[in-house]
Each structure stands twice: as C-alpha cells, then as structure tokens.
Protein backbone atom coordinates (compact mmCIF):
# COMPACT_ATOMS: atom_id res chain seq x y z
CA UNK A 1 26.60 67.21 113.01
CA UNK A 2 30.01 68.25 111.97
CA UNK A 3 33.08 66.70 114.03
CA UNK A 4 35.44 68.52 115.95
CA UNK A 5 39.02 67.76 115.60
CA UNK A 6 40.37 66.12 118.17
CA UNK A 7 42.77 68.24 120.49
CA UNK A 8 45.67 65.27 119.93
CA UNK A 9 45.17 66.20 115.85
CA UNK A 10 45.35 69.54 116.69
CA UNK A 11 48.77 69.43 118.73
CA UNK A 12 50.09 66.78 115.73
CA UNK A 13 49.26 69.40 112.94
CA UNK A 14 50.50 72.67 114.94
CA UNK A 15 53.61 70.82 115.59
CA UNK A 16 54.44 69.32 112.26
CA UNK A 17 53.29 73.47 110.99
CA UNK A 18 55.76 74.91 113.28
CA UNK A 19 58.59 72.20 112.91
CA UNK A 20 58.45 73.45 109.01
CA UNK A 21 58.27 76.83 110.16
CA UNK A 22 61.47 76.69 112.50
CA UNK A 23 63.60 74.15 109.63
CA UNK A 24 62.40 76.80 106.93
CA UNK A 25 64.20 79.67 109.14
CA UNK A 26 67.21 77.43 109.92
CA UNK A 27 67.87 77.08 106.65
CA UNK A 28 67.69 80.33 105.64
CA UNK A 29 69.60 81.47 108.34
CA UNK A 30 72.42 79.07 107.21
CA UNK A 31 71.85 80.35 103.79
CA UNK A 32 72.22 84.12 104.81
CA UNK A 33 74.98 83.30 106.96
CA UNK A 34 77.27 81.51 104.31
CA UNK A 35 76.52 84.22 102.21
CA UNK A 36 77.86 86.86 104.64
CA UNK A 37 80.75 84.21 105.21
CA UNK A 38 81.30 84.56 101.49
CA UNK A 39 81.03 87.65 100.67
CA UNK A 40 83.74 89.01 103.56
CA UNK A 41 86.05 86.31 102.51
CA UNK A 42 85.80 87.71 99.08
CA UNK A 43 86.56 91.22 99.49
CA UNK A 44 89.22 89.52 102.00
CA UNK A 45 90.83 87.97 99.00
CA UNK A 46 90.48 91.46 97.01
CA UNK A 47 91.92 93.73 99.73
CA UNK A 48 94.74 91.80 100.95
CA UNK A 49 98.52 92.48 99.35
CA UNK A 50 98.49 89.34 97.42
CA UNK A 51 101.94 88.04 98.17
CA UNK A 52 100.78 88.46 101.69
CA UNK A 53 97.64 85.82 101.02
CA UNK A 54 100.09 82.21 101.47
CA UNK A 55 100.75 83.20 105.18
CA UNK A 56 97.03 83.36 105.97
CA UNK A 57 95.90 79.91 105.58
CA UNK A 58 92.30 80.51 106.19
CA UNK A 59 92.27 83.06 103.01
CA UNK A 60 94.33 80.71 100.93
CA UNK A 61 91.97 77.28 101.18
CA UNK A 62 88.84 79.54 100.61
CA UNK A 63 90.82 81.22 97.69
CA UNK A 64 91.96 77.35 96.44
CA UNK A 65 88.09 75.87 96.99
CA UNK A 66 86.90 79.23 95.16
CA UNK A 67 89.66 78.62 92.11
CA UNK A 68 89.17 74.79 91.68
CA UNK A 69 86.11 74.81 89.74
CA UNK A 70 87.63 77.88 87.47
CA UNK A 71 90.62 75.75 86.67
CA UNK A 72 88.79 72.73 85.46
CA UNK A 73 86.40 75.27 83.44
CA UNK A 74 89.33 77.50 81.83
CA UNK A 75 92.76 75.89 82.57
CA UNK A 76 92.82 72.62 82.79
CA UNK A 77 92.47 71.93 78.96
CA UNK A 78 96.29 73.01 78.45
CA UNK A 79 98.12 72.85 81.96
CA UNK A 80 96.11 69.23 83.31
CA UNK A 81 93.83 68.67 86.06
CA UNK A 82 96.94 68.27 88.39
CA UNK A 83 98.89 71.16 87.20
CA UNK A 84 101.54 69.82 85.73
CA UNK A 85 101.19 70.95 82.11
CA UNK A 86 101.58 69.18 78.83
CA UNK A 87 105.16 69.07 77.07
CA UNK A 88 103.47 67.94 74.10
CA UNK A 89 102.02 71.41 73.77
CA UNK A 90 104.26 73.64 75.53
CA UNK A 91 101.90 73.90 78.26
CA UNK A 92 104.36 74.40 81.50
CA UNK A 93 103.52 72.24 84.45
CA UNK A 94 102.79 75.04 87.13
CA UNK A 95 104.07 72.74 90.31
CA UNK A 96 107.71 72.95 89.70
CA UNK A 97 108.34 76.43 90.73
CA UNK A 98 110.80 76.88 87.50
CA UNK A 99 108.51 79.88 85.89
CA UNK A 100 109.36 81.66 82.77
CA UNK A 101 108.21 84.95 83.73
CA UNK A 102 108.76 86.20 87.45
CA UNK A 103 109.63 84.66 90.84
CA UNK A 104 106.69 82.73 91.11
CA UNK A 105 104.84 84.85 93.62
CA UNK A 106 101.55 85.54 93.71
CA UNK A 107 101.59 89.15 92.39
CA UNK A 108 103.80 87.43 89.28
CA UNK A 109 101.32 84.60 88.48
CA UNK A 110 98.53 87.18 88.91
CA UNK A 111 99.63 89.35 86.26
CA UNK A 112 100.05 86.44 83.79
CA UNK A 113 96.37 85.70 84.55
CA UNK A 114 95.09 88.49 84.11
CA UNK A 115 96.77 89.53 80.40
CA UNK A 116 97.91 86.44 79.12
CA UNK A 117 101.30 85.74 77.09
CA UNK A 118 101.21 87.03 73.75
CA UNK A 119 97.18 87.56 74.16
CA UNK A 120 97.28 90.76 72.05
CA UNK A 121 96.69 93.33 74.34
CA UNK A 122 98.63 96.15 75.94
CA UNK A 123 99.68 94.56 79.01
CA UNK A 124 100.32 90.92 78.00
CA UNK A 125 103.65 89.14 78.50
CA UNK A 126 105.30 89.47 75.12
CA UNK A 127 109.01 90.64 75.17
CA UNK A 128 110.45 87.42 73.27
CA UNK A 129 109.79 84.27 70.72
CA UNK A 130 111.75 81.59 70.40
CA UNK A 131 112.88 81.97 66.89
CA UNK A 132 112.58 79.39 64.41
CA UNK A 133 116.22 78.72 63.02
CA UNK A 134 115.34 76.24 60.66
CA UNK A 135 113.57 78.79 58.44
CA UNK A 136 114.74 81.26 55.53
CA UNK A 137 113.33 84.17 58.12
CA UNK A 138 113.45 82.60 61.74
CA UNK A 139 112.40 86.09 63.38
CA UNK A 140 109.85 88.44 62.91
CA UNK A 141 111.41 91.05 65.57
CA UNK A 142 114.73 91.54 64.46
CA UNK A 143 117.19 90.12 61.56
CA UNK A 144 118.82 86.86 62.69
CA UNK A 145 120.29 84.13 60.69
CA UNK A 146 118.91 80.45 59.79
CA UNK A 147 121.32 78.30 60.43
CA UNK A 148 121.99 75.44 58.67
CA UNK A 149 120.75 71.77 60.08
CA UNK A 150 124.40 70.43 60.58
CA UNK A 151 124.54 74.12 63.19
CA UNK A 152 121.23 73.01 64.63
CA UNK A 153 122.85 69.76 65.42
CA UNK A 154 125.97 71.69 67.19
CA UNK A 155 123.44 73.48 68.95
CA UNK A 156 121.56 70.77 70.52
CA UNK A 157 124.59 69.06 71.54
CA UNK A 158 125.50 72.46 73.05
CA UNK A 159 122.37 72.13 75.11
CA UNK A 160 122.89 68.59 76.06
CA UNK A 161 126.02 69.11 77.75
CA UNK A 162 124.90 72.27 79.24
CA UNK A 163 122.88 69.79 81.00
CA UNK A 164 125.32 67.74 81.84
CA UNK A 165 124.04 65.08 79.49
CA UNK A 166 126.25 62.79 77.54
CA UNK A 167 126.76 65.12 74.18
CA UNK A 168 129.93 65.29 71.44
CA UNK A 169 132.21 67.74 72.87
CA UNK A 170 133.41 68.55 69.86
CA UNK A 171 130.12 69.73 68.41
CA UNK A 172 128.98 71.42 71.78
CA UNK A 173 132.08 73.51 71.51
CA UNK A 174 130.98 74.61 68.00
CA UNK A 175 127.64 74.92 69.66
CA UNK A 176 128.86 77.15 72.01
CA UNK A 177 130.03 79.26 69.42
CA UNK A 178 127.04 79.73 67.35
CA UNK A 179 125.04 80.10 70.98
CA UNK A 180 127.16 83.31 71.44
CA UNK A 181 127.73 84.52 68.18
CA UNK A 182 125.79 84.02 65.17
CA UNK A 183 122.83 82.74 66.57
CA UNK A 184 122.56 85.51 69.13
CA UNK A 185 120.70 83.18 71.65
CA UNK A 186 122.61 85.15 74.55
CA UNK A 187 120.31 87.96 73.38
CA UNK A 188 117.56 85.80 75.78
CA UNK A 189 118.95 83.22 77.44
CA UNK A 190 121.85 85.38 78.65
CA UNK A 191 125.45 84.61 78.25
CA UNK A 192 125.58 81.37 80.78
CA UNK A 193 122.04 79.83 79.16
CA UNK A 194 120.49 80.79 82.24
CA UNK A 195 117.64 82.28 80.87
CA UNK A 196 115.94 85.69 81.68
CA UNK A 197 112.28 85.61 83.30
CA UNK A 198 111.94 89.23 82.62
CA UNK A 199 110.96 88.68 79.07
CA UNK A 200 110.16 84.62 79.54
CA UNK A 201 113.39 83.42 78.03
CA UNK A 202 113.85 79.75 79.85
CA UNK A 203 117.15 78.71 81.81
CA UNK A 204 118.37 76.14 79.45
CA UNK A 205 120.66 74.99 81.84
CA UNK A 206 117.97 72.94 84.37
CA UNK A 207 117.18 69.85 82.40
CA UNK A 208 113.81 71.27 82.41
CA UNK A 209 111.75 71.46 78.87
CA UNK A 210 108.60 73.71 77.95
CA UNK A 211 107.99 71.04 74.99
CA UNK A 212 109.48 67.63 74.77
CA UNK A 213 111.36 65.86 76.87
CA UNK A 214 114.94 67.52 76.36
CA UNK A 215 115.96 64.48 73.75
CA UNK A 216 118.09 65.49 71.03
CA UNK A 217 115.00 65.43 68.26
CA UNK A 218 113.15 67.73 70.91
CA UNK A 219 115.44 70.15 71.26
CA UNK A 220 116.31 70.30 67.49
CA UNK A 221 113.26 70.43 66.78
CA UNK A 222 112.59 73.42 68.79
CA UNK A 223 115.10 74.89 67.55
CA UNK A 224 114.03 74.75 64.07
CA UNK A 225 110.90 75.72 64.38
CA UNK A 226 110.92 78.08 67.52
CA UNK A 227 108.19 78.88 70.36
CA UNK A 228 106.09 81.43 70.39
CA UNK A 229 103.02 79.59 72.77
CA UNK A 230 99.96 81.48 73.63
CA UNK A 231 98.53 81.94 77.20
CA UNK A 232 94.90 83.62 77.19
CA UNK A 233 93.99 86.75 78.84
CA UNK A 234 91.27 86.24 81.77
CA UNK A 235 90.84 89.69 82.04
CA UNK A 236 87.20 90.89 80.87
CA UNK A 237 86.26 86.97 81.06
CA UNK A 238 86.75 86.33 84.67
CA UNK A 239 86.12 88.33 87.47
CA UNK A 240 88.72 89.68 89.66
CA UNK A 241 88.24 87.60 92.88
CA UNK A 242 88.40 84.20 90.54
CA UNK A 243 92.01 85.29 88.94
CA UNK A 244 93.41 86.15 91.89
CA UNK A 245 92.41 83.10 93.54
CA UNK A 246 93.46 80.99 90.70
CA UNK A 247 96.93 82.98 91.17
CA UNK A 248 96.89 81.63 94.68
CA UNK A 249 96.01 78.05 93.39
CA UNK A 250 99.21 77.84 91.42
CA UNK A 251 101.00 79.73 94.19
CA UNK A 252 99.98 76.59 96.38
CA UNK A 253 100.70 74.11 93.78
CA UNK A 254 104.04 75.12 93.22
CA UNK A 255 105.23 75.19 96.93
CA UNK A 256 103.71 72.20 98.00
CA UNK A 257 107.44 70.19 97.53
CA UNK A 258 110.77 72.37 99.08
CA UNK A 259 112.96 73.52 96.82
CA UNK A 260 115.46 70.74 97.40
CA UNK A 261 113.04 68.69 95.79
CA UNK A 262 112.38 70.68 92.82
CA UNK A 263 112.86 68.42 89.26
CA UNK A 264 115.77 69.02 87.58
C-alpha cells in the first residue's frame, strides 16, 4: 500500500510553496516600484529648468548617485576621482568655482558637456587658443608676433606681480607693455588680465593655473608653447539624462565651500 502524506508534511510544503510565492511577488513589486521611482525621477531631471535643479535637493542627490558612476567611466581619467583636475595636463579642477567658460551654473556646465571644447563640431566651445609665443608662427587664427625669450621672461614677471607675487618690477613693467601692445594678450584676457569666460580666456589675475603651478618655468613655459586643451563632446555618446546629471555633479562639487573660501 502506498502512504499518504502526512497532513503536518502537507501544511510544511504548502507553506514553504506559498512563502516563495509571496517573497517572489515582494520582490518584484520592489523591483517594479524602483523602476517607476526611476523612471519619474528621470524625466524629473529632463523637464526641470536646469539652473532650477540645486534648490530641489531630492532631484539633485538622485541626479549626483545617477552621475557618479558616469564620471568614473568618462571623466575621471583627466579631471580625478575628486574633481579637482590635473595641472599637469591642463585638466581644471571643477570644485573651485573659477570656470573658464560661463558662471558656473548648471545650464553653463551643461553645454560644455554636451559639445566639448574644441571637440570639432558646430557647437563646441572654441572662440580662443592660447598662442604659443615661443614659435616662428604662435597663432593659427590671426597674425601675432613670437616674441623673443628675454620678452617671455618680462611677461612672466608681468604675471607674477599681477599676482601679487614677488617679481622684478622693472621687467613686469616691460611686461606690461608687451601684455598690451605687441603681444596683444588684452585681445583675451582683457585689458586688466581679468580674463573673458565668453570665449574661455582665464583671469590671470587669481593665482589660479590651468597647467602648472603658477612658478615662473610654468608660466613661461605656457607661454611659449600656448594652450589649446581638448574637452570631449558627450553628445551622441551619452544620453541626455546622464549629461545633465553629470552637469549637476560639478554644479554640487563646486559649491560645496562658500565663496569666501574659494583658492586663490
């Protein structure tokens, strides 16, 4: 004769069935639920005027969480997994809100994203090089003069006392000259070395340096062989709720010190 299952079995197994039943649903549930969760913050992130995004704090951690990984993948590389850039490259550290091309806001750090500096495309940020004055032809825009290394020298020290950096007065005077006149660096950095972050021309004025350290070989030597850095395009890589959230990473970045306490 065959032997029935005991009713105890019985309960044990339709328990245990149903317990893997109800966890199976849970999960899913939690699953379908994140995914809604996701998907509204998302088109949140998309919809929202994006200087508007820093004053909702709920959008701007989900749009920092959803940027991180991004940033290690794509960014990283050149500006350092904490953001403050590489000097050695003339990678800008993105925390110190001194930015070469807008007011730092979201929209401005957005539309560097998206079409790069000097990424070869219609839209990309590329008004101005840094031209290389230690060459027979230092610019490939316009005709400007070399100058000659003992003018270089003039130049830095120029620079040095512009910030207020021990520096020969006589030969920042003559600097001051060539800044203005033959080497038509106004042209960019305006007539008080101030910069213009319409067209990415630095404020040379701040003690702060997109390569080197602002020592005298640093600055000569970028001024003998210029800048003219590239920034890639994300555009048509990365999808349009990724750069704006990495726009809102570096938005975050850059504001979490006050002003006051802004280097240089």
């Amino acid at each position: 004769m065959t032997a029935r299952p005991r009713p105890y079995r019985r309960f044990v197994t339709d328990w245990r069935i149903w317990s893997a039943v109800a966890f199976t649903a849970l999960i899913t549930g939690g699953a379908t639920t994140d995914l809604v969760f996701q998907a509204k913050m998302r088109a949140q992130l998309v919809c929202t005027d994006p200087d508007a995004i820093p004053k909702d704090a709920a959008l701007t951690a989900f749009a920092v969480a959803l940027a991180r990984p991004a940033y290690r993948a794509h960014c990283a590389a050149c500006h350092g997994a904490d953001l403050t850039g590489d000097p050695r490259q003339g990678a800008p550290n993105l925390t110190d809100r001194d930015w070469l091309y807008g007011d730092g806001r979201v929209t401005d750090i957005e539309q560097t994203v998206l079409y790069g500096i000097r990424a070869g495309n219609g839209r990309t940020r590329d008004l101005a090089d840094m031209p290389a004055f230690g060459r027979a032809v230092p610019y490939r825009r316009y005709e400007v003069a070399s100058l000659e290394p003992d003018e270089i020298h003039d130049v830095v020290e120029f620079l040095l006392a512009a910030t207020e950096k021990p520096a020969d007065t006589a030969a920042a005077e003559r600097g001051a000259t060539i800044f203005a006149g033959k080497g038509q660096c106004f042209d960019c950095h305006e007539e008080d070395a101030q910069g213009n972050n319409a067209i990415g021309a630095p404020n040379l004025t701040d003690g702060i340096w997109l390569r080197g350290n602002g020592s005298r070989s640093d600055i000569a030597d970028t001024v003998s062989r210029g800048l003219s850095d590239f920034c890639p395009a994300w555009f048509g890589q990365l999808n349009l709720v990724t750069i704006r959230a990495l726009a809102v990473l570096v938005y975050t970045a850059s504001h979490r010190q006050s002003p006051a306490a802004k280097d240089g």
